[in-house]
C-alpha atoms as a PDB file:
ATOM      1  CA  UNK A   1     101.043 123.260  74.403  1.00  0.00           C
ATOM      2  CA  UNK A   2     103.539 121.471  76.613  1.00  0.00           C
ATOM      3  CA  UNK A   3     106.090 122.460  79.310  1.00  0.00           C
ATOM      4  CA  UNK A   4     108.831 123.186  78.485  1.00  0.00           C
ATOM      5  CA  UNK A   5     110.256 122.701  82.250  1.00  0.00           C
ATOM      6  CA  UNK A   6     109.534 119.210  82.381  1.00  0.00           C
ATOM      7  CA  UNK A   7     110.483 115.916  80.664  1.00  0.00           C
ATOM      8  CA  UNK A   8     108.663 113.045  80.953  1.00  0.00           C
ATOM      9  CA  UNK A   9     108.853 109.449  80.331  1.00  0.00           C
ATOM     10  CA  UNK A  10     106.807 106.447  80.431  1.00  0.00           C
ATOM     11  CA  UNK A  11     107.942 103.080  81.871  1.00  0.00           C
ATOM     12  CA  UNK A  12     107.050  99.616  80.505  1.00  0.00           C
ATOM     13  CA  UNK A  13     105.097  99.900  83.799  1.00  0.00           C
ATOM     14  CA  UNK A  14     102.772 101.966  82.421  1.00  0.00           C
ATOM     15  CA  UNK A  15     104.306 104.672  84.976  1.00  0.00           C
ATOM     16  CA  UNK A  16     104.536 107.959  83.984  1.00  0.00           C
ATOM     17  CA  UNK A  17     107.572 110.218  85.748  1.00  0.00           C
ATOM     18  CA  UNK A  18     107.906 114.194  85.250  1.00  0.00           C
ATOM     19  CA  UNK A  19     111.296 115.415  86.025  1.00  0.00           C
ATOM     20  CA  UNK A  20     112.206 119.204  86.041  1.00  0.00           C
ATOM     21  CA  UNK A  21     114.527 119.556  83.799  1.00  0.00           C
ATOM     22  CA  UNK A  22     118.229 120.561  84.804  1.00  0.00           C
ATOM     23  CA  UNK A  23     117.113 119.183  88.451  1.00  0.00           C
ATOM     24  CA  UNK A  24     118.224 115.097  88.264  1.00  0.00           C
ATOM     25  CA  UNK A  25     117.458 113.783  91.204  1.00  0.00           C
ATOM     26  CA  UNK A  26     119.639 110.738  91.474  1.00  0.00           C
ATOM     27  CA  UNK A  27     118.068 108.876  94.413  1.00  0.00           C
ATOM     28  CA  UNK A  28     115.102 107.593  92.464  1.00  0.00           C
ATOM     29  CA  UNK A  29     117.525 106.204  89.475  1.00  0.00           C
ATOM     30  CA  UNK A  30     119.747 104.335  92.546  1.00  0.00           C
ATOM     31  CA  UNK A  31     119.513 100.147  91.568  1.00  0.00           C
ATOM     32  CA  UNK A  32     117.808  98.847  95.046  1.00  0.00           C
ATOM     33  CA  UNK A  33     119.262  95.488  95.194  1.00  0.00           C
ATOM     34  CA  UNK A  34     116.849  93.589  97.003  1.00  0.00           C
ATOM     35  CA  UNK A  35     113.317  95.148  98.809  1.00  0.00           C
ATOM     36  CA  UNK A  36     111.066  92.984 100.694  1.00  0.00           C
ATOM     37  CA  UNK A  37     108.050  94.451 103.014  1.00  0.00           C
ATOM     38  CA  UNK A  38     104.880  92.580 103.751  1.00  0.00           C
ATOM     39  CA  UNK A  39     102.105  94.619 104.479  1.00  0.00           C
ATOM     40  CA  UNK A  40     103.235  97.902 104.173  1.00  0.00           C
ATOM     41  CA  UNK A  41     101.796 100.661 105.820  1.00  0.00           C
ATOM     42  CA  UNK A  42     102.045 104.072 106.029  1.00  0.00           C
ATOM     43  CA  UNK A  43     103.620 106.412 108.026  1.00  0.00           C
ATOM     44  CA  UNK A  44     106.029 103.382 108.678  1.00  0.00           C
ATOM     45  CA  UNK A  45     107.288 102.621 104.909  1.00  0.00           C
ATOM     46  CA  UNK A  46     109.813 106.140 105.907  1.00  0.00           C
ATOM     47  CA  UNK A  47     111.731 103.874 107.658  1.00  0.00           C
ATOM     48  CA  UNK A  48     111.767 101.115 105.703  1.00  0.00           C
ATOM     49  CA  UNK A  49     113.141 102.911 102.782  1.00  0.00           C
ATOM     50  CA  UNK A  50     115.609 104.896 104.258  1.00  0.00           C
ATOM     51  CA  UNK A  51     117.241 101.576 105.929  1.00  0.00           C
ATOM     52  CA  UNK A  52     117.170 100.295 102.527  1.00  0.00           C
ATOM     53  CA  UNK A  53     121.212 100.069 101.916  1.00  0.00           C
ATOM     54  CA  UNK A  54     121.340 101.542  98.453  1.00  0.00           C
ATOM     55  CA  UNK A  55     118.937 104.349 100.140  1.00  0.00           C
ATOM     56  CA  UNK A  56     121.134 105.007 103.059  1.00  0.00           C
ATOM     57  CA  UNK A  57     124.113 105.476 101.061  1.00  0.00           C
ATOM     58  CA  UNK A  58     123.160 108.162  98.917  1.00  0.00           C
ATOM     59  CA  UNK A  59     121.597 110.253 101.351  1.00  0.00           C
ATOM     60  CA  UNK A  60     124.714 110.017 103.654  1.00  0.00           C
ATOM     61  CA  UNK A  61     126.763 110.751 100.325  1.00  0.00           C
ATOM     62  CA  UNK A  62     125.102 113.728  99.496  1.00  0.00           C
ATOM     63  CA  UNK A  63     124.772 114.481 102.774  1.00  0.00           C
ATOM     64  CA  UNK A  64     120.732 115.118 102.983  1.00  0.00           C
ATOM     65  CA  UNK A  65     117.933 113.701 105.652  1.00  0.00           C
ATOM     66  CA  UNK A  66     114.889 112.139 104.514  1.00  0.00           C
ATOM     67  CA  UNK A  67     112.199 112.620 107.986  1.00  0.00           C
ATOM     68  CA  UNK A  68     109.370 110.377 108.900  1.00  0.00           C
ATOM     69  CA  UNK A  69     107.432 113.263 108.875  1.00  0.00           C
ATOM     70  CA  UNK A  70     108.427 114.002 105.100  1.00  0.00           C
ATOM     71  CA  UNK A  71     106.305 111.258 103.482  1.00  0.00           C
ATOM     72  CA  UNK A  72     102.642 111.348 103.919  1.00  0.00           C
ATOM     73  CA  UNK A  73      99.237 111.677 102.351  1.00  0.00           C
ATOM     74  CA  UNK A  74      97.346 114.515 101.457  1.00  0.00           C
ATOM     75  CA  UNK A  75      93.843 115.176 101.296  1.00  0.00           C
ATOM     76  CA  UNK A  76      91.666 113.031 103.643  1.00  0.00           C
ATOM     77  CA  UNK A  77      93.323 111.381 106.687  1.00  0.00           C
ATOM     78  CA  UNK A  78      95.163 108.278 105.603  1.00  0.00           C
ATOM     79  CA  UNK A  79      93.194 105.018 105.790  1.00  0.00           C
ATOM     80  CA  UNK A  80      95.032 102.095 106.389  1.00  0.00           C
ATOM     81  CA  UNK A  81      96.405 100.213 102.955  1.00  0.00           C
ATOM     82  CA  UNK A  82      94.980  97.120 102.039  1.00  0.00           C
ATOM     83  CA  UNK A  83      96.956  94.035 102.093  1.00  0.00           C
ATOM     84  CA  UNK A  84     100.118  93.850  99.877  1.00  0.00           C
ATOM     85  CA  UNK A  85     103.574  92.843 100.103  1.00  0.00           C
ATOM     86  CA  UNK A  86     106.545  94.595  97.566  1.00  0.00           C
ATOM     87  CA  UNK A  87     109.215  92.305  96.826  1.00  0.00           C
ATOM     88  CA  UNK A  88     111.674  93.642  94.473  1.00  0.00           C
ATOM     89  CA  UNK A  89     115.113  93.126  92.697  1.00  0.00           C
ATOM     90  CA  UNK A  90     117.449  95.121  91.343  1.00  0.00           C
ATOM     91  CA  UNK A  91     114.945  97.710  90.334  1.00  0.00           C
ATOM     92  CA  UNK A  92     115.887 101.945  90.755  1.00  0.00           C
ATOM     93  CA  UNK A  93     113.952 103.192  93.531  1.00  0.00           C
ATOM     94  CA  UNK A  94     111.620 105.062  91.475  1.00  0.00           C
ATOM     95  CA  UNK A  95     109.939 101.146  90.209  1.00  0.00           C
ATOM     96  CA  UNK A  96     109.408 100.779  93.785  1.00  0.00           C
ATOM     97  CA  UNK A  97     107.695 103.674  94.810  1.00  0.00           C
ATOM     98  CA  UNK A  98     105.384 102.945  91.519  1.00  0.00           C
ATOM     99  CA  UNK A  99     104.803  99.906  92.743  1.00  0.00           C
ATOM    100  CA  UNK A 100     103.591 101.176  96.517  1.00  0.00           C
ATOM    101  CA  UNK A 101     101.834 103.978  94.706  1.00  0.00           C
ATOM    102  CA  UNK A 102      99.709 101.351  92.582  1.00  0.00           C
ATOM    103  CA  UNK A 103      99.017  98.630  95.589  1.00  0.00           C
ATOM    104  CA  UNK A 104      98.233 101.171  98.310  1.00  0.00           C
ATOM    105  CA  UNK A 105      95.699 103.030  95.851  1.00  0.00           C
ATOM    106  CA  UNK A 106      97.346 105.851  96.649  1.00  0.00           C
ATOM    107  CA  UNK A 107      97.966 106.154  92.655  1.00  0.00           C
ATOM    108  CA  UNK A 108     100.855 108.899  92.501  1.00  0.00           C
ATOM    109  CA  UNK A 109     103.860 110.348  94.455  1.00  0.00           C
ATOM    110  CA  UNK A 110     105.803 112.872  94.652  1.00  0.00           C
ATOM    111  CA  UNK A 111     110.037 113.115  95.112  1.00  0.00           C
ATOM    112  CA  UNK A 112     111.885 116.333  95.725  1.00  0.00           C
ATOM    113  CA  UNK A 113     115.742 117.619  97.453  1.00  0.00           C
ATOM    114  CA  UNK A 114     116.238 120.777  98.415  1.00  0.00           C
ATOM    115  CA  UNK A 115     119.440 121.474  99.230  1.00  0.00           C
ATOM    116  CA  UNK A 116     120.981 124.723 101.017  1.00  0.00           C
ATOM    117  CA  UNK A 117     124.188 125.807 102.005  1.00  0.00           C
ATOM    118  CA  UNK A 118     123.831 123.704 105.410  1.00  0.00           C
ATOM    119  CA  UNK A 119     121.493 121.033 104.505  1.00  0.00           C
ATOM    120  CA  UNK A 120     119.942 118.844 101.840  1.00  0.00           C
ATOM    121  CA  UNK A 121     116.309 117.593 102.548  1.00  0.00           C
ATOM    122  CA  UNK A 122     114.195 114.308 100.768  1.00  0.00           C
ATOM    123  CA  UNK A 123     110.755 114.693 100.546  1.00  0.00           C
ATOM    124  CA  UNK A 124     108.749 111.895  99.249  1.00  0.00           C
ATOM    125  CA  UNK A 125     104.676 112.730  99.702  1.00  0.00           C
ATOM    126  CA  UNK A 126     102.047 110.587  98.301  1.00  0.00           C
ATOM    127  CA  UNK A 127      98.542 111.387  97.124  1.00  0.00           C
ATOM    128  CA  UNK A 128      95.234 110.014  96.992  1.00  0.00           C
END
């Protein structure tokens, strides 16, 4: 039996992404130009991809906030991630965050906006 509230496709990756259906979320289909980050870590990578340009952009178009305190890990208290760097090119956002997901171990994530009638809020959480 399947969901019918979800869609789902699988990348060459190997990644597997759920959306809700009727809900696109835009952001993670935006074409990142160019991402470089050696040794990323969390809670810092926040920052890192909201001053990615493509990044910035859409959340000042549509207006929404993504908070350092929005991306974390659940579960056990975060461990710092082994040793990787991310360099990527003209890949959507959603290839990067697989690609974090995969090197930190951290295996999946997790992207959601709510918007309201005053504001529009990013989450991004990843799981162990």
């Amino acid at each position: 039996m399947t969901d019918q509230q979800f869609e789902w496709r699988q990348d060459s990756d190997g990644a597997v992404h759920f959306v809700l259906q009727g809900a696109p979320f835009s952001l993670m289909d935006v074409t990142v130009h160019s991402f470089d980050y050696e040794n990323p870590q969390w809670p810092e990578i926040t920052d890192r991809l909201r001053s990615i340009p493509e990044v910035s952009s859409w959340l000042r178009d549509h207006k929404c906030f993504l908070s350092p305190e929005e991306i974390y890990i659940t579960g056990q208290p975060p461990k710092p991630w082994r040793k990787f760097s991310v360099h990527a090119r003209n890949l959507p956002l959603s290839s990067i965050l697989d690609q974090i997901a995969a090197e930190s171990n951290t295996y999946y994530w997790r992207a959601a906006q709510i918007t309201g009638p005053d504001r529009c809020d990013v989450t991004i959480q990843w799981w162990l």
